[in-house]
Protein backbone atom coordinates (compact mmCIF):
# COMPACT_ATOMS: atom_id res chain seq x y z
CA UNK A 1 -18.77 17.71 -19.79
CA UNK A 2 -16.05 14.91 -20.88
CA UNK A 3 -13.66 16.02 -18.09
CA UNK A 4 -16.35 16.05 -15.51
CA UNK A 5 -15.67 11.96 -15.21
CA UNK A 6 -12.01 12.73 -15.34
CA UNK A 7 -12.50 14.81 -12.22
CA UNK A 8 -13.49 11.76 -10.06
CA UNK A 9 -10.02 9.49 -10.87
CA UNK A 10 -7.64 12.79 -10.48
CA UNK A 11 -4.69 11.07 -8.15
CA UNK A 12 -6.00 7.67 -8.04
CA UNK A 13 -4.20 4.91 -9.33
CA UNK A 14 -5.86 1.72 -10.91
CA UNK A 15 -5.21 -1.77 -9.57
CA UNK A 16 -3.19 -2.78 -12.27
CA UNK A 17 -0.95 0.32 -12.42
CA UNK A 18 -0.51 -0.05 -8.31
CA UNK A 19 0.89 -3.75 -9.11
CA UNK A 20 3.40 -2.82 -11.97
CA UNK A 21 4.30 0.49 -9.14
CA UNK A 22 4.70 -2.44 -5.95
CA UNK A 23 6.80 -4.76 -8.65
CA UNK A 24 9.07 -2.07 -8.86
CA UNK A 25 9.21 -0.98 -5.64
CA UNK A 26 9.41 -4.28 -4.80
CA UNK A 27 12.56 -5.19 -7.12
CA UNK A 28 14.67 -1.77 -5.84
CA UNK A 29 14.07 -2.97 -2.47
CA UNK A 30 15.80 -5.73 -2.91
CA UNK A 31 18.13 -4.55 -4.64
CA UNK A 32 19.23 -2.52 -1.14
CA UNK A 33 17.15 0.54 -1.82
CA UNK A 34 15.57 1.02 1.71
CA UNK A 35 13.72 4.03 0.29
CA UNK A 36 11.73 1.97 -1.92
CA UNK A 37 10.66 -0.07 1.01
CA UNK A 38 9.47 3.33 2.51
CA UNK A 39 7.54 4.23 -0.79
CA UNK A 40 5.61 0.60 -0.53
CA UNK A 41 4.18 1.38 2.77
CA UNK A 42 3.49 4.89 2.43
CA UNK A 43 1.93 4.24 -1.09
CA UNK A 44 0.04 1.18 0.44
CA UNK A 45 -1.07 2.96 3.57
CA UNK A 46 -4.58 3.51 2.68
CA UNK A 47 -5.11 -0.18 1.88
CA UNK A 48 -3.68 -1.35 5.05
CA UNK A 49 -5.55 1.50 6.64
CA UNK A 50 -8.86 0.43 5.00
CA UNK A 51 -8.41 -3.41 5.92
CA UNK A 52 -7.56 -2.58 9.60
CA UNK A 53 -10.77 -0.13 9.99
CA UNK A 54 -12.76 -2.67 9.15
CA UNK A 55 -12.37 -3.89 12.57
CA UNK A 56 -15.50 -1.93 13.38
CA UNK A 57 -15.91 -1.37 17.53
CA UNK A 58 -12.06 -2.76 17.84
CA UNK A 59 -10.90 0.57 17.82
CA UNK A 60 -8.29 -0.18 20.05
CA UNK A 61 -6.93 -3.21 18.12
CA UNK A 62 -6.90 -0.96 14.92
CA UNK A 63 -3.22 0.85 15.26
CA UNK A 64 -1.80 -3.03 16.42
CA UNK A 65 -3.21 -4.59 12.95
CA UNK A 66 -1.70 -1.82 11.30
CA UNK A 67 1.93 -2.31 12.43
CA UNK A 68 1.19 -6.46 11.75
CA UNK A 69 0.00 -5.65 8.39
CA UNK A 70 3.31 -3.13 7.41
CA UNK A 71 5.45 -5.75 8.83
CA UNK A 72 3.58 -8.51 6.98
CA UNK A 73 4.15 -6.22 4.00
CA UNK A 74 8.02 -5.87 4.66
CA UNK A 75 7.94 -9.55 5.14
CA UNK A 76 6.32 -10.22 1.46
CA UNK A 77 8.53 -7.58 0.07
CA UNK A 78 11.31 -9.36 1.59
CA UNK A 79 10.21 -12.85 -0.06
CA UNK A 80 8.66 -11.66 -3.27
CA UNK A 81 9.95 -13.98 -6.30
């Protein structure tokens, strides 16, 4: 019964854990680790997956907003204090 609950949250990750996980990610990056920069946007993918396909009956716009929103990201990563 107790680890029916558990079930639901195997291989999520909560929002707070996700932030300390970008941070880091974040920091390597740069720091000159280019596969860190790969980790943020294939960790993040769903997210900027979700906020594109929210474009409902812009189908075609979808895959576009997605490349803006991974460069935005790489941009951000790029700036992050």
């Amino acid at each position: 019964m107790g680890s029916e609950g558990k079930k639901d949250n195997v291989g999520k990750i909560d929002e707070k854990d996700r932030d300390v996980r970008n941070r880091e990610l974040i920091r390597r990056f740069r720091e000159g680790d280019r596969g860190a920069l790969n980790l943020l946007l294939e960790e993040n993918e769903g997210l900027l997956k979700k906020a594109a396909g929210r474009l409902k009956g812009y189908q075609y716009m979808k895959e576009d907003l997605l490349q803006e929103a991974r460069m935005e990201m790489i941009q951000l990563a790029a700036d992050f204090d």
